[in-house]
PDB file of N, CA and C in Angstrom:
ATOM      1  N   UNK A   1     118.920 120.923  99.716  1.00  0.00           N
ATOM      2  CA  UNK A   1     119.928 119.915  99.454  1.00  0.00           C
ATOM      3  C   UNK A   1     119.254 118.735  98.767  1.00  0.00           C
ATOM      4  N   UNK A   2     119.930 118.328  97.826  1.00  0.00           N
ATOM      5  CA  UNK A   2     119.529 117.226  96.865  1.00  0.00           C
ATOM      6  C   UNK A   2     120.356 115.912  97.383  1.00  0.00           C
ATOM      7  N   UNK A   3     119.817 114.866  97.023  1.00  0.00           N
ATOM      8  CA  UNK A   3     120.179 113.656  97.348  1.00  0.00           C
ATOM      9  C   UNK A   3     121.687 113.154  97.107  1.00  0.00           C
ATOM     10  N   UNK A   4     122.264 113.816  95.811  1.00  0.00           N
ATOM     11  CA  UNK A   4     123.634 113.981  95.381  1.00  0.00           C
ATOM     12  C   UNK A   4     124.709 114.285  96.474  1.00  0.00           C
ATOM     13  N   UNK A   5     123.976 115.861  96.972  1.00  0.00           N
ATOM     14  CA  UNK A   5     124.531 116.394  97.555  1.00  0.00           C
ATOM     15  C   UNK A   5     124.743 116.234  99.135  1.00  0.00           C
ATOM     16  N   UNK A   6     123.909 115.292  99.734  1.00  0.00           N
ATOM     17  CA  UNK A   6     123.872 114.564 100.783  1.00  0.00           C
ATOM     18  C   UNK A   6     124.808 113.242 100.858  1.00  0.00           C
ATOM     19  N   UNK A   7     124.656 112.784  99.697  1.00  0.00           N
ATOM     20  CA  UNK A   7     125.876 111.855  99.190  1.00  0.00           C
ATOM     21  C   UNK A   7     127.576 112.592  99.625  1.00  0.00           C
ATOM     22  N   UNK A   8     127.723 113.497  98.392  1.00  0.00           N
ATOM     23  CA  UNK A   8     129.290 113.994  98.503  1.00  0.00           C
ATOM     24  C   UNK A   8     129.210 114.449 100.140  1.00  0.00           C
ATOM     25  N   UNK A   9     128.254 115.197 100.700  1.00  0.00           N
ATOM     26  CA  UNK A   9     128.571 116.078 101.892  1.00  0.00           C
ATOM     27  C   UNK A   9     129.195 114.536 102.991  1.00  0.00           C
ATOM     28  N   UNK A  10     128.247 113.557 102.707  1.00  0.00           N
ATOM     29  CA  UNK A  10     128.640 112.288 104.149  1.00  0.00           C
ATOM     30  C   UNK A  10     130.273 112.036 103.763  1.00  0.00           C
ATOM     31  N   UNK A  11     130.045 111.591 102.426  1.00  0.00           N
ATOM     32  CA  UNK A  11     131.292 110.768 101.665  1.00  0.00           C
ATOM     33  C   UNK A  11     132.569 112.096 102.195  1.00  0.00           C
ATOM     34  N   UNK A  12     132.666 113.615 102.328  1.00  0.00           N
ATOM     35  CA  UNK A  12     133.416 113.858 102.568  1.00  0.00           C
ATOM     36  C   UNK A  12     134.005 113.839 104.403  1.00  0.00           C
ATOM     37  N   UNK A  13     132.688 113.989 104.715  1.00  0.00           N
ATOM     38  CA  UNK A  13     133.092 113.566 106.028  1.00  0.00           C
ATOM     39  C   UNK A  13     133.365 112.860 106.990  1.00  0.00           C
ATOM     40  N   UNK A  14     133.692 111.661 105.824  1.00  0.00           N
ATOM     41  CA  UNK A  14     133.913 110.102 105.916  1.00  0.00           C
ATOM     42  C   UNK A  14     134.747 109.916 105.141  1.00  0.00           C
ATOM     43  N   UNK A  15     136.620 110.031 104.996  1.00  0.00           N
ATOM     44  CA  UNK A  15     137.143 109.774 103.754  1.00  0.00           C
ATOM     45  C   UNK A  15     137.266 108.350 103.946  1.00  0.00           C
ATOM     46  N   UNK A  16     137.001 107.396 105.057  1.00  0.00           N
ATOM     47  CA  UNK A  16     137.689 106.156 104.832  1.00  0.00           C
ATOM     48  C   UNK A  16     136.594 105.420 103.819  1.00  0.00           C
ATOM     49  N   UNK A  17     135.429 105.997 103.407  1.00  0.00           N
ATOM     50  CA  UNK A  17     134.585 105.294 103.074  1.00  0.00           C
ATOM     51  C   UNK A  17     134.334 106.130 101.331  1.00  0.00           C
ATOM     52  N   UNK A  18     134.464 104.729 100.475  1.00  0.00           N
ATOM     53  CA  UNK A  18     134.236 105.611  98.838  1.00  0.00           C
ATOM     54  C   UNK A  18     132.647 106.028  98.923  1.00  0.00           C
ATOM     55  N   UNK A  19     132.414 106.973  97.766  1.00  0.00           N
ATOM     56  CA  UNK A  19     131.227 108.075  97.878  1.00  0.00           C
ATOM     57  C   UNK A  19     130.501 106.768  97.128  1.00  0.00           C
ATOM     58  N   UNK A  20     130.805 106.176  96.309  1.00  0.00           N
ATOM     59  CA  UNK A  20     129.102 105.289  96.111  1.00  0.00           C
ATOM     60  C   UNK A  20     128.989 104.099  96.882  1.00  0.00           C
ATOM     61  N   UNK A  21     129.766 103.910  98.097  1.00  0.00           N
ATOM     62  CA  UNK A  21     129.401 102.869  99.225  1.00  0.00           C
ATOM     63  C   UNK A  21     128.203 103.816 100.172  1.00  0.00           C
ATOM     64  N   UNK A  22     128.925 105.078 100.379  1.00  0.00           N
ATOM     65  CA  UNK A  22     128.051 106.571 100.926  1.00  0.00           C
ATOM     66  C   UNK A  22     126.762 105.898 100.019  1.00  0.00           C
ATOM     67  N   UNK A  23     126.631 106.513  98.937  1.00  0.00           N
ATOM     68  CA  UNK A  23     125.839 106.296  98.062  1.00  0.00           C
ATOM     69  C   UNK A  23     124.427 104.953  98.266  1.00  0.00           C
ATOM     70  N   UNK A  24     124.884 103.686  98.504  1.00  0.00           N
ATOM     71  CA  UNK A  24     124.572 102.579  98.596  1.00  0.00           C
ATOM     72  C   UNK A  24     123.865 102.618  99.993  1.00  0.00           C
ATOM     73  N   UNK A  25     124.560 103.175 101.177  1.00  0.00           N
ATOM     74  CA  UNK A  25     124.122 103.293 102.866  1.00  0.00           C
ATOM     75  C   UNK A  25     122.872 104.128 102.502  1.00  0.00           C
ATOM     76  N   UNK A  26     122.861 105.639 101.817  1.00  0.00           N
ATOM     77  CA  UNK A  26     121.928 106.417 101.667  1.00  0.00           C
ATOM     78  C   UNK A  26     120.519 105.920 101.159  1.00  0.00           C
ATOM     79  N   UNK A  27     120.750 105.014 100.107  1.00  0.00           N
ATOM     80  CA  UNK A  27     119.380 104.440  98.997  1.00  0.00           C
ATOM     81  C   UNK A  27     119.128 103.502  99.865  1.00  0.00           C
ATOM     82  N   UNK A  28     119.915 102.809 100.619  1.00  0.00           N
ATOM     83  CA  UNK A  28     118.949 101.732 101.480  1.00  0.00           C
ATOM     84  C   UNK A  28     118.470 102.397 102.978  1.00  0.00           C
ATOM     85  N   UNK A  29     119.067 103.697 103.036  1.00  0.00           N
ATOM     86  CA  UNK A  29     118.066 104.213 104.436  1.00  0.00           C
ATOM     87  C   UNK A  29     117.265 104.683 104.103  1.00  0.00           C
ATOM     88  N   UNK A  30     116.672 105.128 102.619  1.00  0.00           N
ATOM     89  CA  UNK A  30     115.516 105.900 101.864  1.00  0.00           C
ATOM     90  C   UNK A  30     114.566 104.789 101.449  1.00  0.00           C
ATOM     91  N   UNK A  31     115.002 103.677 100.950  1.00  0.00           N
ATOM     92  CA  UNK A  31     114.261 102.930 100.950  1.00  0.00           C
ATOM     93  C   UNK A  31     113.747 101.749 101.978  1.00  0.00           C
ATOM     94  N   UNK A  32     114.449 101.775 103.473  1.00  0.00           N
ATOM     95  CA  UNK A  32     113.687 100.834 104.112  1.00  0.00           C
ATOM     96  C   UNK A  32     112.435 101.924 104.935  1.00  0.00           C
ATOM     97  N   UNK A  33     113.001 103.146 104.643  1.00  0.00           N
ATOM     98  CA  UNK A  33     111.553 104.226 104.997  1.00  0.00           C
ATOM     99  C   UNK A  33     110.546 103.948 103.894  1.00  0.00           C
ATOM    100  N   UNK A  34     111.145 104.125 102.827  1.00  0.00           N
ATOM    101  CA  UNK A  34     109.737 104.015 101.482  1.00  0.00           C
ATOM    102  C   UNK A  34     109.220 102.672 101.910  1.00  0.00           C
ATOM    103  N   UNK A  35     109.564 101.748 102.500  1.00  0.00           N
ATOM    104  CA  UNK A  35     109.221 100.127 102.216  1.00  0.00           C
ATOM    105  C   UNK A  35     107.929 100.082 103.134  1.00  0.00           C
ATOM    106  N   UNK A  36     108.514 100.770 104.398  1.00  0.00           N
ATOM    107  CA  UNK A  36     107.831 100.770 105.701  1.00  0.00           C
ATOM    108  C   UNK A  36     106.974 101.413 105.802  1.00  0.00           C
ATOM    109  N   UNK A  37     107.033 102.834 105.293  1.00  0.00           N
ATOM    110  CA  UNK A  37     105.840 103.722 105.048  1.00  0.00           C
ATOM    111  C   UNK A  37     104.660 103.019 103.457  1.00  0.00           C
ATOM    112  N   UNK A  38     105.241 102.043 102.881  1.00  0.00           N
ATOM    113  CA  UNK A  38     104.018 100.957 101.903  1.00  0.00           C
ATOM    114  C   UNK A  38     103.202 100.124 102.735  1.00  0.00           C
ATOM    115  N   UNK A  39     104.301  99.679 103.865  1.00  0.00           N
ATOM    116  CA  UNK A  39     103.322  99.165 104.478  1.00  0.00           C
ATOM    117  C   UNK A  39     102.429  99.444 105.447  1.00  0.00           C
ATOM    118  N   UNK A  40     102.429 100.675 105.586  1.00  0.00           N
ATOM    119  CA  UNK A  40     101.638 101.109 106.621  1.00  0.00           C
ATOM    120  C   UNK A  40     102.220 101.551 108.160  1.00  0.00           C
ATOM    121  N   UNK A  41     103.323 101.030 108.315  1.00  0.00           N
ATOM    122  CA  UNK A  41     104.146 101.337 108.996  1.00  0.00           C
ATOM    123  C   UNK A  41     104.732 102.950 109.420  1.00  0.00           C
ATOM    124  N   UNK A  42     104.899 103.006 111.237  1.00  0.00           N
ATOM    125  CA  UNK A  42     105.464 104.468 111.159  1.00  0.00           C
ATOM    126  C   UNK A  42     106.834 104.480 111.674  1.00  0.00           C
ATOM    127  N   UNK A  43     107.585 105.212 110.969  1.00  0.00           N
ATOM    128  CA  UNK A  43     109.316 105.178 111.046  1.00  0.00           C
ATOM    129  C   UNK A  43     109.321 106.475 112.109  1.00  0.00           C
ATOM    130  N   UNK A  44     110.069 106.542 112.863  1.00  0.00           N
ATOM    131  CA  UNK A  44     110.525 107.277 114.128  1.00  0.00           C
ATOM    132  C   UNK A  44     112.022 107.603 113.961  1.00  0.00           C
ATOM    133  N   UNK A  45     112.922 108.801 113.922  1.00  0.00           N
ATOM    134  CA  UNK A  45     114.173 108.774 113.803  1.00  0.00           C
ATOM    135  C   UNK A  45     114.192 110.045 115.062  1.00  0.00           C
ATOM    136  N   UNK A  46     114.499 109.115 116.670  1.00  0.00           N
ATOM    137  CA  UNK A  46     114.660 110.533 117.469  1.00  0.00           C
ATOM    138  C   UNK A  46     115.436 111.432 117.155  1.00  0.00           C
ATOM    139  N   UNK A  47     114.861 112.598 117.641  1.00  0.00           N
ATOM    140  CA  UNK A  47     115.657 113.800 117.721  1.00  0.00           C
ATOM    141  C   UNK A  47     115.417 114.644 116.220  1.00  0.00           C
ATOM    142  N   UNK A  48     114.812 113.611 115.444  1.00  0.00           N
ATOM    143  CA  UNK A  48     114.965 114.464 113.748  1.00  0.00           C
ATOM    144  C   UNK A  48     113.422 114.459 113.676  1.00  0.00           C
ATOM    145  N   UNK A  49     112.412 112.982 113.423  1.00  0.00           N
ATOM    146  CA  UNK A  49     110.695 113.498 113.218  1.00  0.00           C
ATOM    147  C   UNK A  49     110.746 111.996 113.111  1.00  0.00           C
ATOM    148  N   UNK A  50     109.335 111.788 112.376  1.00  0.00           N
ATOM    149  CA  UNK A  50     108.319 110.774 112.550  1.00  0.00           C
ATOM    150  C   UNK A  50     108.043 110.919 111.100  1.00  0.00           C
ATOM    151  N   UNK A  51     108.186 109.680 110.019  1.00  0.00           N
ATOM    152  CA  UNK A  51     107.109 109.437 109.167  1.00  0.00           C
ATOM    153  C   UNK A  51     106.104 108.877 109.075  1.00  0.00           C
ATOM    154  N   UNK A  52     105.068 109.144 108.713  1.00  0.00           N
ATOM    155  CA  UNK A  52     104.006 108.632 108.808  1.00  0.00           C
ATOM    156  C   UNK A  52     102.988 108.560 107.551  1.00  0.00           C
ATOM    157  N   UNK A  53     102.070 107.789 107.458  1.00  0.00           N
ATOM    158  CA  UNK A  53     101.109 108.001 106.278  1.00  0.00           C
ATOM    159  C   UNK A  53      99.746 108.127 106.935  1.00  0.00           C
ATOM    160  N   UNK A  54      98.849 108.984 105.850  1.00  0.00           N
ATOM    161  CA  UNK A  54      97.616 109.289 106.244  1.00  0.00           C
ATOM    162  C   UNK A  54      96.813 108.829 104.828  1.00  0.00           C
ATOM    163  N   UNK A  55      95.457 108.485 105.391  1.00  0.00           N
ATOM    164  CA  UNK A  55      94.772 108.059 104.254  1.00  0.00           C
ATOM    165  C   UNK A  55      93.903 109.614 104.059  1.00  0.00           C
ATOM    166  N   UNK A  56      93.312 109.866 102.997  1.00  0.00           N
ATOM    167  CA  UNK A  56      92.357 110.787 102.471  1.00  0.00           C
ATOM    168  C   UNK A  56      91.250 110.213 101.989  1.00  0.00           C
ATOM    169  N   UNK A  57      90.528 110.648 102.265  1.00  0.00           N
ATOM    170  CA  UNK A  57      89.245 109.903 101.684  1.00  0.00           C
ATOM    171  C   UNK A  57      88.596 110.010 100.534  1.00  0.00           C
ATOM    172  N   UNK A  58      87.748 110.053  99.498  1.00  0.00           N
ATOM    173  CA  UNK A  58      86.941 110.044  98.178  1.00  0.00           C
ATOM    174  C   UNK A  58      86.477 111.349  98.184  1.00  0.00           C
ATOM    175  N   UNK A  59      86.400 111.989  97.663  1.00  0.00           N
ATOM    176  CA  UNK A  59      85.837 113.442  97.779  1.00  0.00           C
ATOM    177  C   UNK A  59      85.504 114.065  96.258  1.00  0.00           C
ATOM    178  N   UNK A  60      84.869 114.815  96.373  1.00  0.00           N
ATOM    179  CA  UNK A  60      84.129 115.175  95.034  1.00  0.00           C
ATOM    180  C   UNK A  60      85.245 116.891  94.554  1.00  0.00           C
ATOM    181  N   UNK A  61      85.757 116.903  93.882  1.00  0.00           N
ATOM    182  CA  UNK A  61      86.719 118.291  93.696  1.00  0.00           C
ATOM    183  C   UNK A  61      86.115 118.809  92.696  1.00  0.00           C
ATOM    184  N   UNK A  62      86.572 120.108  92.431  1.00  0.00           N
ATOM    185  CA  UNK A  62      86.057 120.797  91.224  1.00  0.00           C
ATOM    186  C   UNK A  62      87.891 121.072  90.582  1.00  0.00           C
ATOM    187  N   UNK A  63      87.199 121.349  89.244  1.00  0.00           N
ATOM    188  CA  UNK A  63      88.712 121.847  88.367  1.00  0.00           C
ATOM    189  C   UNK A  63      88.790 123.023  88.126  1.00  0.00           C
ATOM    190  N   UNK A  64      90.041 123.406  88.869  1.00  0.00           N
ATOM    191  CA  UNK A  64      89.933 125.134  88.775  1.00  0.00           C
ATOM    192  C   UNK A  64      89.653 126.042  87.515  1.00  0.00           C
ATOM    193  N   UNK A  65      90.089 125.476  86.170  1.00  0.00           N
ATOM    194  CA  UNK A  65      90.293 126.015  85.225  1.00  0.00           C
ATOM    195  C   UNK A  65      88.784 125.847  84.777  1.00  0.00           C
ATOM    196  N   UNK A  66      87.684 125.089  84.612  1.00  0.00           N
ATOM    197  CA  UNK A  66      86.550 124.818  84.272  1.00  0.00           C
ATOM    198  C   UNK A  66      85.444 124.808  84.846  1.00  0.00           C
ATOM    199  N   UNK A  67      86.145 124.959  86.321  1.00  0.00           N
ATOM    200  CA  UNK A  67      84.671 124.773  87.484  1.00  0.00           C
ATOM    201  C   UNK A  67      83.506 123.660  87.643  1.00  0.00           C
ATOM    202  N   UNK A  68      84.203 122.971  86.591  1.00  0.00           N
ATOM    203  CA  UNK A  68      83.615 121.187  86.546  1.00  0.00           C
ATOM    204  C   UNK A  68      83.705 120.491  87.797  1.00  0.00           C
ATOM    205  N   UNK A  69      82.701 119.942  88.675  1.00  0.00           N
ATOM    206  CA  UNK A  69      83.042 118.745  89.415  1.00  0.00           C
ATOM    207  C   UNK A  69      83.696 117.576  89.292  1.00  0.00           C
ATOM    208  N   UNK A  70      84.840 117.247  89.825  1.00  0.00           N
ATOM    209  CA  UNK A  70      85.705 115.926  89.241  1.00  0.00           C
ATOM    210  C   UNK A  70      85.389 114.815  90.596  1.00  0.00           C
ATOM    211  N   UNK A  71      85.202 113.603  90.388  1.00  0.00           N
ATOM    212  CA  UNK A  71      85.831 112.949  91.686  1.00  0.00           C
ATOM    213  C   UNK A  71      87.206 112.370  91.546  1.00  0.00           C
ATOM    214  N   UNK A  72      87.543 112.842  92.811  1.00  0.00           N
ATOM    215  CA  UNK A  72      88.826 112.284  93.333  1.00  0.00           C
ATOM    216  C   UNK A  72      88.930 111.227  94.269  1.00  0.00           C
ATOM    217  N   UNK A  73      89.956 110.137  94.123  1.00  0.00           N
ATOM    218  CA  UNK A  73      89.744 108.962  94.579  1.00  0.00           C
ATOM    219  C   UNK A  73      90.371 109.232  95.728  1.00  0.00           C
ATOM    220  N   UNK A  74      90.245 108.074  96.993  1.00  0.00           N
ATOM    221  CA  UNK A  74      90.855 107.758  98.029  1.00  0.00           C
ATOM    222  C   UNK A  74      92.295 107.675  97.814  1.00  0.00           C
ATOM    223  N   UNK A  75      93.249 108.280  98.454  1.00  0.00           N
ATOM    224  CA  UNK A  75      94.671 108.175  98.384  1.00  0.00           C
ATOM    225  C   UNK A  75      95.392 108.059  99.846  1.00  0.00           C
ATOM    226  N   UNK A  76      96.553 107.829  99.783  1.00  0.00           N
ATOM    227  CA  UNK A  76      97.605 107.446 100.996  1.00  0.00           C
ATOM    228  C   UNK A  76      98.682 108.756 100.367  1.00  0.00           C
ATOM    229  N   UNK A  77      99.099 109.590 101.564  1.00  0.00           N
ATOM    230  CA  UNK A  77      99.847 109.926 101.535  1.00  0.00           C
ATOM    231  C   UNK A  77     100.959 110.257 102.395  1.00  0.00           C
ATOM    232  N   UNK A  78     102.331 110.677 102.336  1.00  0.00           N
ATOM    233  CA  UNK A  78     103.275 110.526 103.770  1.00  0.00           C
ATOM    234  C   UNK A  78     103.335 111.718 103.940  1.00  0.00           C
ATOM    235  N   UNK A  79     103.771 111.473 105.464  1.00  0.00           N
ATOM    236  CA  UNK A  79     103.139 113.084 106.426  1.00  0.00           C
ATOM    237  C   UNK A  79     104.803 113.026 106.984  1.00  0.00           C
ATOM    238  N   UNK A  80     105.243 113.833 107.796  1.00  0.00           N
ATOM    239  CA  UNK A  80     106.710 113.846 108.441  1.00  0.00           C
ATOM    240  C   UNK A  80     106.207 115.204 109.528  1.00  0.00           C
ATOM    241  N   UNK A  81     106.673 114.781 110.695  1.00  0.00           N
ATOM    242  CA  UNK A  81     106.104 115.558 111.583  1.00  0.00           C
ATOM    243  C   UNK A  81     107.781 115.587 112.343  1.00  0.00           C
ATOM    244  N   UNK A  82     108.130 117.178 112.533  1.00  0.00           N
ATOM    245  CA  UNK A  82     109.773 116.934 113.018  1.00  0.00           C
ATOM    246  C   UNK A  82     109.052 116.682 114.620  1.00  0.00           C
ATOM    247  N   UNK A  83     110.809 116.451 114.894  1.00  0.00           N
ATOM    248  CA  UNK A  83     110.706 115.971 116.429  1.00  0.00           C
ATOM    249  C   UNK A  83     111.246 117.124 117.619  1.00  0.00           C
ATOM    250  N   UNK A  84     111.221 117.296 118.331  1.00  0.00           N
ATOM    251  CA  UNK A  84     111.435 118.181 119.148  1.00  0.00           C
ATOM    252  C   UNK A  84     112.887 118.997 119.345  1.00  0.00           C
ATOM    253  N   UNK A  85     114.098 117.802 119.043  1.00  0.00           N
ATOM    254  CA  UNK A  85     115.028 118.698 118.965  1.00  0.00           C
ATOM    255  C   UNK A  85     115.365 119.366 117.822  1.00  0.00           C
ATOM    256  N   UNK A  86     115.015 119.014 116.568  1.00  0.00           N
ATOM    257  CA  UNK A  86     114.676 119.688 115.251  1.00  0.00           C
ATOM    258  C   UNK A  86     114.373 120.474 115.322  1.00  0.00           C
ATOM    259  N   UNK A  87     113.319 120.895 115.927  1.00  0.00           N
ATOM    260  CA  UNK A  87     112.151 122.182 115.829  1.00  0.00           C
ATOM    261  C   UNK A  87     112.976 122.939 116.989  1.00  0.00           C
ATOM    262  N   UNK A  88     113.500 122.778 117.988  1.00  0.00           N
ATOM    263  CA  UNK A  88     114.446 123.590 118.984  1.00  0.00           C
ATOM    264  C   UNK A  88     115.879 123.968 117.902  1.00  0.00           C
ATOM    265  N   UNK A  89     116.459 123.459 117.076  1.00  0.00           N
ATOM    266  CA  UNK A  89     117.247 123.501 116.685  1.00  0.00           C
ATOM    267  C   UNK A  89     116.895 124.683 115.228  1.00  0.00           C
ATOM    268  N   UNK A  90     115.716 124.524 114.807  1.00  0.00           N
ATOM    269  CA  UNK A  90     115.350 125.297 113.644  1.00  0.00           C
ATOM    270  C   UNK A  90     114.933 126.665 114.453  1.00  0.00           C
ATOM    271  N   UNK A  91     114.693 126.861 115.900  1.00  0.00           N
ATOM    272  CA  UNK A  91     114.021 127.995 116.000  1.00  0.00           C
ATOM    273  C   UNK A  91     115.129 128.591 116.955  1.00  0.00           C
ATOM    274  N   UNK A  92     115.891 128.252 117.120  1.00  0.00           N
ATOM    275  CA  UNK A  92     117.658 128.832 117.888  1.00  0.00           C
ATOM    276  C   UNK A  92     117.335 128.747 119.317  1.00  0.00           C
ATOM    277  N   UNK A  93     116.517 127.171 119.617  1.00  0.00           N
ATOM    278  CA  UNK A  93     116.860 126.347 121.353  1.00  0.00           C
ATOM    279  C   UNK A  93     115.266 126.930 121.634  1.00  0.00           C
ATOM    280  N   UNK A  94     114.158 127.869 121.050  1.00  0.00           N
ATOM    281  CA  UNK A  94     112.800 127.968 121.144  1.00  0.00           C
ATOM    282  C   UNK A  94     111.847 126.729 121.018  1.00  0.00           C
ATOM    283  N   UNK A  95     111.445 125.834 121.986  1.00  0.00           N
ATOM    284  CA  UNK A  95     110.716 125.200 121.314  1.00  0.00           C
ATOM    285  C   UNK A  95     109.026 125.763 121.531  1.00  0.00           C
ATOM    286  N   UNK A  96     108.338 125.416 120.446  1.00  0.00           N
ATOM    287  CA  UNK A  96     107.031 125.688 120.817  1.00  0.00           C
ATOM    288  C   UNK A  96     105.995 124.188 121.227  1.00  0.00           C
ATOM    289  N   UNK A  97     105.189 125.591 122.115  1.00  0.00           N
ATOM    290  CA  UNK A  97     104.556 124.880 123.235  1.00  0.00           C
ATOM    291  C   UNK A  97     103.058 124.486 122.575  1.00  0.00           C
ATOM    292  N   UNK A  98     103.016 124.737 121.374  1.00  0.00           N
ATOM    293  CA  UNK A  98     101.053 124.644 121.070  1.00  0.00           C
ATOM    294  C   UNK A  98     101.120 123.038 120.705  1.00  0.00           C
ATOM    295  N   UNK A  99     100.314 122.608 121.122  1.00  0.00           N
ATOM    296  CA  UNK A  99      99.532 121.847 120.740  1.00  0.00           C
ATOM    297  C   UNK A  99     100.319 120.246 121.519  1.00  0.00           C
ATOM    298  N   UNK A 100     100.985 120.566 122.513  1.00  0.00           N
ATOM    299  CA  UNK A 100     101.567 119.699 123.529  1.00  0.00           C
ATOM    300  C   UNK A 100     100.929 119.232 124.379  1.00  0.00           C
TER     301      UNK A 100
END
């Protein structure tokens, strides 16, 4: 599902509300996650997961096509770890037990 389509799907199941007010609710719940996850910040939405960011460190890579050593810089990237009733809900009420 695309962002569009998360749009029409709310907007229909909401007729009192027009689809680019839908629209408007959606970009500002995407972006006070993007804002929060800039700052370092971790967003929690029970029952669905956790965003989070992880740093990577400097590391020396090679390029597959040439077998050249490249360095690659330090980066931030966002991680999303679902939450428990998600993962019960994706596996039909199974939740798994590793790493609990």
């Amino acid at each position: 599902m695309i962002k569009s389509e998360l749009v029409a799907r709310l907007a229909e199941q909401n007729p009192h509300l027009y689809q680019r007010d839908v629209e408007n609710i959606v970009n500002a719940i995407l972006d006070t996650i993007a804002d929060a996850l800039a700052r370092g910040d971790r967003v929690e939405l029970r029952g669905f997961g956790a965003f989070s960011v992880k740093r990577r460190d400097a590391r020396t890579g090679r390029n597959p096509r040439t077998g050249e050593t490249v360095s690659v810089s330090q980066k931030v990237v966002p991680v999303f770890k679902t939450g428990k009733e998600m993962r019960m809900r994706l596996n039909g009420g199974v939740d798994d037990q590793v790493g609990k």
